[in-house]
Structure formats: structure tokens, C-alpha cells
C-alpha atoms as a PDB file:
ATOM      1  CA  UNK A   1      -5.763   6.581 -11.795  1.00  0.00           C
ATOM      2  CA  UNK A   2      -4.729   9.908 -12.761  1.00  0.00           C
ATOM      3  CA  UNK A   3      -6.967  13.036 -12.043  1.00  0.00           C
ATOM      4  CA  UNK A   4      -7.949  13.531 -15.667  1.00  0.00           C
ATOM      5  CA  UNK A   5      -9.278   9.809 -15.599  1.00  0.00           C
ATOM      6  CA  UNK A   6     -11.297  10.455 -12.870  1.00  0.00           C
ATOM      7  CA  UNK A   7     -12.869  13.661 -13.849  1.00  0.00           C
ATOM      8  CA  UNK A   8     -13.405  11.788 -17.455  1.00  0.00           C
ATOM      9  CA  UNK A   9     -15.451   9.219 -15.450  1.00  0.00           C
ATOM     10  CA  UNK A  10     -17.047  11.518 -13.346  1.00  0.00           C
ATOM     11  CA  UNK A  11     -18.644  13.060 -16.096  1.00  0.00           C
ATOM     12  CA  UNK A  12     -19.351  10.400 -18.140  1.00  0.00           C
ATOM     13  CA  UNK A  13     -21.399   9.231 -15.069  1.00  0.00           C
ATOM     14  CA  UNK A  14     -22.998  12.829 -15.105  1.00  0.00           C
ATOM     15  CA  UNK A  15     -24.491  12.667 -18.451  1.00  0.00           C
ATOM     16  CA  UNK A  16     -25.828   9.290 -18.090  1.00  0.00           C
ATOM     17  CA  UNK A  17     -27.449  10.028 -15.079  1.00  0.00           C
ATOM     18  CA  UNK A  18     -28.816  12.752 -17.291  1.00  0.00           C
ATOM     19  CA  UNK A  19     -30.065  10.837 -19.876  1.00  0.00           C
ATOM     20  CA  UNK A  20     -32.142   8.541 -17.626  1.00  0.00           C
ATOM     21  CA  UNK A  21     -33.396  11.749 -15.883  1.00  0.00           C
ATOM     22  CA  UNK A  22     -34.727  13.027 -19.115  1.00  0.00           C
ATOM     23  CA  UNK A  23     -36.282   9.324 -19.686  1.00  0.00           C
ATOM     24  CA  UNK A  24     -37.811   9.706 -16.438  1.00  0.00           C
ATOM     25  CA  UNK A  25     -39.402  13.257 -17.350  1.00  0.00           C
ATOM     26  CA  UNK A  26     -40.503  11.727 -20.933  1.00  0.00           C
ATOM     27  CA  UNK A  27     -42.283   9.130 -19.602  1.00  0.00           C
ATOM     28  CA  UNK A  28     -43.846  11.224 -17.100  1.00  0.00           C
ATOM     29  CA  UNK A  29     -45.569  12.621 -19.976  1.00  0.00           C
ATOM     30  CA  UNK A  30     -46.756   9.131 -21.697  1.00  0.00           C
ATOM     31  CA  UNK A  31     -50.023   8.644 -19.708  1.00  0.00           C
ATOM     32  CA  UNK A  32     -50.926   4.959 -19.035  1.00  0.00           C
ATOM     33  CA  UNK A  33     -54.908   5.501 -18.903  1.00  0.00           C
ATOM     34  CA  UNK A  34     -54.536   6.548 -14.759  1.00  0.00           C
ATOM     35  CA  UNK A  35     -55.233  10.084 -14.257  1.00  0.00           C
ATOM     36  CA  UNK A  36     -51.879  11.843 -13.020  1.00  0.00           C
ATOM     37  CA  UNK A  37     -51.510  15.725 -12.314  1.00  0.00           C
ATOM     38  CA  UNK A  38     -48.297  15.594 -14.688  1.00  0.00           C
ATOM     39  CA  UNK A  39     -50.478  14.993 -17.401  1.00  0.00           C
ATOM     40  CA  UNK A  40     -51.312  18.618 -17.829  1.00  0.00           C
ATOM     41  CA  UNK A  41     -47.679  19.190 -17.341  1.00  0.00           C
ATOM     42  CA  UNK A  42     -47.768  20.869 -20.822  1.00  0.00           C
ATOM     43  CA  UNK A  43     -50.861  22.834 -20.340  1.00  0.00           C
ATOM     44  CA  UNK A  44     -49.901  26.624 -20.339  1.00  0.00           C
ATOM     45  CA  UNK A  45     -52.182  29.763 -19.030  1.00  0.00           C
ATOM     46  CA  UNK A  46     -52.406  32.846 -19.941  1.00  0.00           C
ATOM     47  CA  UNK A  47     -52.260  34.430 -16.806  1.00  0.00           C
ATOM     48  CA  UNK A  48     -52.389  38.452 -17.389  1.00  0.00           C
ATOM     49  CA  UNK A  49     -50.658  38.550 -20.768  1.00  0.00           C
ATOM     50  CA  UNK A  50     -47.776  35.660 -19.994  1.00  0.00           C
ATOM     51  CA  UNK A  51     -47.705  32.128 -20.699  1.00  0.00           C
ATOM     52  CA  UNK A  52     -48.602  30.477 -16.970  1.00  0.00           C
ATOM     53  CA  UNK A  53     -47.562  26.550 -16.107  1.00  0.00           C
ATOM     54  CA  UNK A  54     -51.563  25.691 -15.556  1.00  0.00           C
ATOM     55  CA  UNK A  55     -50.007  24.354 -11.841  1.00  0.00           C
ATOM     56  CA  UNK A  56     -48.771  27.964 -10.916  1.00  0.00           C
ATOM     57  CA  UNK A  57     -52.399  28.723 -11.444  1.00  0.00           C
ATOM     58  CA  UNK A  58     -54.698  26.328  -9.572  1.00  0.00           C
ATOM     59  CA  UNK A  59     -54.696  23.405  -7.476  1.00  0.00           C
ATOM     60  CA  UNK A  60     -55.144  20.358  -9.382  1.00  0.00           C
ATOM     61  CA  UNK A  61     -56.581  17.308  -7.437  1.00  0.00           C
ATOM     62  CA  UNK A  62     -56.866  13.548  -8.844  1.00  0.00           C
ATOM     63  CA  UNK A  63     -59.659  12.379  -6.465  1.00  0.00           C
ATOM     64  CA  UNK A  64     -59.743   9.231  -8.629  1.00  0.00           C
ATOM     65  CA  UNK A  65     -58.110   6.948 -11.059  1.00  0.00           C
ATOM     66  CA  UNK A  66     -60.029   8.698 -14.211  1.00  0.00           C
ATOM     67  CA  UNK A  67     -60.979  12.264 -12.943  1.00  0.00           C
ATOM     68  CA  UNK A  68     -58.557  14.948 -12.209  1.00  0.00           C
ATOM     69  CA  UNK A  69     -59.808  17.828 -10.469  1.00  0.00           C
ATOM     70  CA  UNK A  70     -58.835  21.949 -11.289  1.00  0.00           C
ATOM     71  CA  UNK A  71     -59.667  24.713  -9.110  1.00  0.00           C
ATOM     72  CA  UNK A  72     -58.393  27.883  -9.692  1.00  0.00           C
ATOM     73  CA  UNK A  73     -56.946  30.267  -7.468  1.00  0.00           C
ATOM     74  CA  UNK A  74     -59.696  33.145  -8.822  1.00  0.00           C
ATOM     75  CA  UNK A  75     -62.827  32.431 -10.207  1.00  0.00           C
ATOM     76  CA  UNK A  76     -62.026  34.692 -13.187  1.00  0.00           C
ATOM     77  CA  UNK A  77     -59.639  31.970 -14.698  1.00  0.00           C
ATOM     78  CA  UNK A  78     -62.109  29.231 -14.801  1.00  0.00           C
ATOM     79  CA  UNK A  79     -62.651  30.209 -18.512  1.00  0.00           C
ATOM     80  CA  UNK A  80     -58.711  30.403 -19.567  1.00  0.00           C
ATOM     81  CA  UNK A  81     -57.787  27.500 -18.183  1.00  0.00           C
ATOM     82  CA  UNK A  82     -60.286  25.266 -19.907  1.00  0.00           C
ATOM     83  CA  UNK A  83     -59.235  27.300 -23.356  1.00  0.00           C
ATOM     84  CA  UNK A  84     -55.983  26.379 -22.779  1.00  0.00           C
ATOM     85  CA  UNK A  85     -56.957  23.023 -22.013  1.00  0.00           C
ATOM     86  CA  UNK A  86     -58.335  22.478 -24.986  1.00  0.00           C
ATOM     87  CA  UNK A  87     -55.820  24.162 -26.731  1.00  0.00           C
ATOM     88  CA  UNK A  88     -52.913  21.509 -25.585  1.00  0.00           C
ATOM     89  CA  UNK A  89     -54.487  18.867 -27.764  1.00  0.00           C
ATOM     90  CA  UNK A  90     -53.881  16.470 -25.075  1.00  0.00           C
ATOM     91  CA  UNK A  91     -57.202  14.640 -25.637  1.00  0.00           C
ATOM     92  CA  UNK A  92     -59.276  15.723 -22.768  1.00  0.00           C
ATOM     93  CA  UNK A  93     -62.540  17.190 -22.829  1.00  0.00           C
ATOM     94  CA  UNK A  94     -62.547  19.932 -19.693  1.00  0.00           C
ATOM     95  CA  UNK A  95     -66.314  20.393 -18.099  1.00  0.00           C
ATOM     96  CA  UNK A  96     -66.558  23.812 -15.570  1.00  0.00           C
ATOM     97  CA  UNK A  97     -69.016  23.401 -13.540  1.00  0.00           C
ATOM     98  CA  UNK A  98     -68.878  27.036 -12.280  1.00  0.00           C
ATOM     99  CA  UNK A  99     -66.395  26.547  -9.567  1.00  0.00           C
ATOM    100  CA  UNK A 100     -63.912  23.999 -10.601  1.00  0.00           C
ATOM    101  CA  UNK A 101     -63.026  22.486 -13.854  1.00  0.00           C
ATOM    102  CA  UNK A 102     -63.256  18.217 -14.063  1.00  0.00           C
ATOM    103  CA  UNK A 103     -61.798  15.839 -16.549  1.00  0.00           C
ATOM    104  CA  UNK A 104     -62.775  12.372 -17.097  1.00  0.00           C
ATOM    105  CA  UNK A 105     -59.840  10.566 -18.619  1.00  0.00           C
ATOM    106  CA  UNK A 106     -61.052   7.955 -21.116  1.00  0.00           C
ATOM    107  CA  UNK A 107     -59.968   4.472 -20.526  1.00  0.00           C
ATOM    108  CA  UNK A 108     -57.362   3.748 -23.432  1.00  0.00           C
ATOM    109  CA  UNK A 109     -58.039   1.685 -26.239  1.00  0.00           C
ATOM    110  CA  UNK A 110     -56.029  -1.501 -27.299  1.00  0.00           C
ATOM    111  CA  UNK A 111     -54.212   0.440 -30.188  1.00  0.00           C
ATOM    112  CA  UNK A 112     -53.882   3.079 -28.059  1.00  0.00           C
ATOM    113  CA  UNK A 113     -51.938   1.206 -25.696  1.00  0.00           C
ATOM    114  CA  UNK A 114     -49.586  -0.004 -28.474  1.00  0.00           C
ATOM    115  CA  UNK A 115     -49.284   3.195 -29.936  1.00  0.00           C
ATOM    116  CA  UNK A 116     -47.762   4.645 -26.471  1.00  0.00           C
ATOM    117  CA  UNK A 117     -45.516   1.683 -26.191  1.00  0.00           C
ATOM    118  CA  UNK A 118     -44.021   2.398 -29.061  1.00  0.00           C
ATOM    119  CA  UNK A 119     -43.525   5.720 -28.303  1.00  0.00           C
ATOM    120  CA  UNK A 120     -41.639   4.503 -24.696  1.00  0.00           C
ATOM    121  CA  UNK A 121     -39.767   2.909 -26.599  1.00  0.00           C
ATOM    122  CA  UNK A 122     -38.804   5.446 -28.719  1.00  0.00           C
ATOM    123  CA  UNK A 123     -37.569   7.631 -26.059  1.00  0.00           C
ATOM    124  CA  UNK A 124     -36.064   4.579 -24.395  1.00  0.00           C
ATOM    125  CA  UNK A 125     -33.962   4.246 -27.601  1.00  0.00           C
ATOM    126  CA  UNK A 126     -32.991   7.837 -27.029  1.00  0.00           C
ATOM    127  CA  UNK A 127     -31.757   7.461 -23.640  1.00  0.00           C
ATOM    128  CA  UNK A 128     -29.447   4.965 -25.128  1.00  0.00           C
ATOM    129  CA  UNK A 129     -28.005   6.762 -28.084  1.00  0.00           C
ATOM    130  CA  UNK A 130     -27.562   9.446 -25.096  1.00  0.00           C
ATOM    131  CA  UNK A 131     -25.312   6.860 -23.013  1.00  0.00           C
ATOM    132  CA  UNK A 132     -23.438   5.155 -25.944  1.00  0.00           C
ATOM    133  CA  UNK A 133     -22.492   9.422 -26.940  1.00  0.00           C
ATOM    134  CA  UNK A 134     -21.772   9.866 -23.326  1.00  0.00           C
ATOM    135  CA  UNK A 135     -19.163   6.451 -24.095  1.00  0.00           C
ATOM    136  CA  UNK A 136     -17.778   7.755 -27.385  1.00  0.00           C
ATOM    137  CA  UNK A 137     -16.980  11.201 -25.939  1.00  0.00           C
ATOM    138  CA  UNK A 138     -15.011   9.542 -22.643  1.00  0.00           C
ATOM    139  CA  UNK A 139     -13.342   6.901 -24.992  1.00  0.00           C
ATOM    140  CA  UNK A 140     -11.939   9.416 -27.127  1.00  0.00           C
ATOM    141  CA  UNK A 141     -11.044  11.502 -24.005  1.00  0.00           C
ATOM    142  CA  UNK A 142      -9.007   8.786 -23.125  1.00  0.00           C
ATOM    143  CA  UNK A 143      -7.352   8.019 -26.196  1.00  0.00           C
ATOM    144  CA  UNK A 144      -5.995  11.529 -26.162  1.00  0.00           C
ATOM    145  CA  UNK A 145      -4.755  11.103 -22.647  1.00  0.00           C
ATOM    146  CA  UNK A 146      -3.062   7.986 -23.762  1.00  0.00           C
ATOM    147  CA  UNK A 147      -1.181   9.764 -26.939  1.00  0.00           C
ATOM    148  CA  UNK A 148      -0.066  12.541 -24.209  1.00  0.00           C
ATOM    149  CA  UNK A 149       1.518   9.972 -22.497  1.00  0.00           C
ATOM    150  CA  UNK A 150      -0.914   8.441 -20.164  1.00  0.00           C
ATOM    151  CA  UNK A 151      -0.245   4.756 -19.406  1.00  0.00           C
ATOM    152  CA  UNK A 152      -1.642   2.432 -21.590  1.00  0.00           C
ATOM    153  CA  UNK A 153      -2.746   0.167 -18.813  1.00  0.00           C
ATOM    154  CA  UNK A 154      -4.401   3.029 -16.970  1.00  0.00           C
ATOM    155  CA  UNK A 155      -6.400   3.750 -19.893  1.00  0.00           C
ATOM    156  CA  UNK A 156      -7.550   0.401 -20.857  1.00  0.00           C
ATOM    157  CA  UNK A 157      -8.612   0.154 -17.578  1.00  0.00           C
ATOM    158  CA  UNK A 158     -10.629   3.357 -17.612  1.00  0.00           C
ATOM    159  CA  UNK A 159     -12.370   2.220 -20.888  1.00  0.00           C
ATOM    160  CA  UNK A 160     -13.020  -0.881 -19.247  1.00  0.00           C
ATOM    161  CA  UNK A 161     -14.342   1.328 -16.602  1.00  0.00           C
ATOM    162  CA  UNK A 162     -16.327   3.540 -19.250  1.00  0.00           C
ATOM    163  CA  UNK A 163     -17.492   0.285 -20.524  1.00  0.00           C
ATOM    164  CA  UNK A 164     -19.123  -1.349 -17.336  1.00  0.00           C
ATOM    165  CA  UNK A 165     -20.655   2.342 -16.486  1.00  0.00           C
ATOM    166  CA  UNK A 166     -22.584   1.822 -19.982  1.00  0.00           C
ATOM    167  CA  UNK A 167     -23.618  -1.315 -19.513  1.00  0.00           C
ATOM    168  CA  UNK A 168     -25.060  -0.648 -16.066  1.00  0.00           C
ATOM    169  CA  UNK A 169     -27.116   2.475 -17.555  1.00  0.00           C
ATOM    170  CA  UNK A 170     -28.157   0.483 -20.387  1.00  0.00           C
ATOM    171  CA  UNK A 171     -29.456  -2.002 -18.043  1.00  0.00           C
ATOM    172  CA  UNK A 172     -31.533   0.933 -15.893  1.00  0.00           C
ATOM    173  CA  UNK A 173     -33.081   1.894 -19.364  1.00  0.00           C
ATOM    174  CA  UNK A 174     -34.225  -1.272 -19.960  1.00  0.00           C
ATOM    175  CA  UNK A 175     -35.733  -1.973 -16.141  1.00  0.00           C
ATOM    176  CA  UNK A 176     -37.713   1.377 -16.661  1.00  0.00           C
ATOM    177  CA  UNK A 177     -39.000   0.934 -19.684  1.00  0.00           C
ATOM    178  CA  UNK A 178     -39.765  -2.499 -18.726  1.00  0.00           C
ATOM    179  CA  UNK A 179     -41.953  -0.795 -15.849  1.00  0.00           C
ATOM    180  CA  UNK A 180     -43.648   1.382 -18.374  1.00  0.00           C
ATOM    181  CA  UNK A 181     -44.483  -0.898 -20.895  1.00  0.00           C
ATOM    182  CA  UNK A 182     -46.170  -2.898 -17.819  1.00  0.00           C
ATOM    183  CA  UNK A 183     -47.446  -0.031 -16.852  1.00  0.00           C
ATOM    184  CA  UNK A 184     -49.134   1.208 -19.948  1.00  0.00           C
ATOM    185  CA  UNK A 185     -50.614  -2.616 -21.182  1.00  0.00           C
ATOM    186  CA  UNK A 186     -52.538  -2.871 -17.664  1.00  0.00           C
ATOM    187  CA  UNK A 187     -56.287  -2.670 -18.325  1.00  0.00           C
END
């Protein structure tokens, strides 16, 4: 295979590796009724005038399946961070008890639960459009390669190539969202 080929493939591989990253980070973000640290991921402070990742502020415990724990790192931002809790719209309902903040996360409800399965699959869907672009962009890569003069067999065989790579990422979407889905029906 020529060198073009191979950096074609290369970073066809790249994106779709970057599309299941980005599937990973999404569904970091669907919470499946167990209390996780990453799901204030989106809570933001404001820590002396700028907008603070609510992390880069405090420690934040889960000592159980339905409480997570925040403790600032000074008293003073007991007060902001339960603002900006609140603010999020995430659904939780902060209580300070004067020297850390505690959130009971609600069980989820049965519609809930379908609601945020449709909504994995939703960005499961997206991961896919994301490889499929990633195998429209390398096939027409090719093609051009091909009317410069590339063999014809060496390109067929790097669509084929192009092909399987698809189909395997395709696959990975489907075994993580598979996970999730699991993951999100468990009462």
C-alpha cells in the first residue's frame, strides 16, 4: 500500500476512535439513577469573578449509591456552590449542612428510565453518522488517489479496508450502548 493509503487509514481510524470517545464522554453525562461525581460534570462556580469547574473547587465524595458528598476547599463557597447547583438544572436538590453540601439522588422513575434510553440512543446514533462521515471522507480520498493514478486494486482494497474499520466501530457503538441501556433499565 502506498503511503497516502496508509495515512488515509490512519486517520480514518483517528476520527472513529474519536467519535466513540465523545460517546464515551456523552454517556458519562446520562446518569443511570447511581450517584457518580461526573454527574456535576456541568456544574460551574463562580470562583472570584470566573466561571470554576465545581471539581477545581471542592472535593466531591460519593459515600453511597444515592448521596454524593461536596466539601469545599473554604468555607466561604459553601453558599456558591449550592447556587450554582441549583442553577445547572440537573435535578438535584443541594442541602448545606454548614460544612459540606449533600445530595440525595432520587431513584429514577420508569419513564424516566425510557426517556434516558432514548436519549443514549440518540447520541449512539451520532457516533455513527460520525463513523459513516469518517467512511465517506476516506472513500472519496481514495477515489482521488485512484484518478491520480493509484492502482485500482490497491484502492479497492483500501475501501475494503475502510469498510471493515466501519463495521468494527459500528459494532463498539452498539456493545456500549448495549451496556448503557443495561445500565440505565437496572432498578
Amino acid at each position: 500500500m502506498t503511503e497516502e493509503i496508509e495515512f488515509i487509514i490512519d486517520s480514518t481510524k483517528e476520527s472513529m476512535s474519536g467519535s466513540i470517545a465523545h460517546l464515551e464522554k456523552s454517556f458519562l453525562n446520562i446518569r443511570a439513577g447511581k450517584a457518580s461525581p461526573a454527574m456535576l460534570g456541568s456544574v460551574f462556580v463562580d470562583y472570584y469573578g470566573s466561571q470554576t469547574p465545581l471539581a477545581q473547587v471542592s472535593n466531591i465524595n460519593v459515600p453511597d449509591a444515592r448521596t454524593i458528598t461536596i466539601q469545599p476547599y473554604e468555607k466561604s463557597m459553601l453558599q456558591p456552590i449550592e447556587k450554582a447547583i441549583m442553577v445547572a438544572n440537573i435535578g438535584f436538590n443541594p442541602m448545606n449542612n454548614g460544612d459540606i453540601i449533600i445530595i440525595t439522588v432520587p431513584p429514577l422513575t420508569e419513564e424516566r428510565r425510557r426517556d434516558l434510553t432514548k436519549q443514549a440512543k440518540t447520541e449512539a446514533e451520532d457516533a455513527k453518522i460520525g463513523v459513516r462521515n469518517a467512511r465517506k471522507d476516506a472513500n472519496t480520498d481514495i477515489k482521488k488517489l485512484e484518478k491520480e493514478g493509484t492502482s485500482e486494486d490497491i484502492c479497492k482494497s483500501a475501501e475494503e479496508e475502510v469498510q471493515n474499520l466501519t463495521n468494527a466501530y459500528i459494532k463498539k457503538i452498539d456493545e456500549h450502548l448495549a451496556i448503557k441501556e443495561a445500565e440505565i433499565m437496572k432498578v
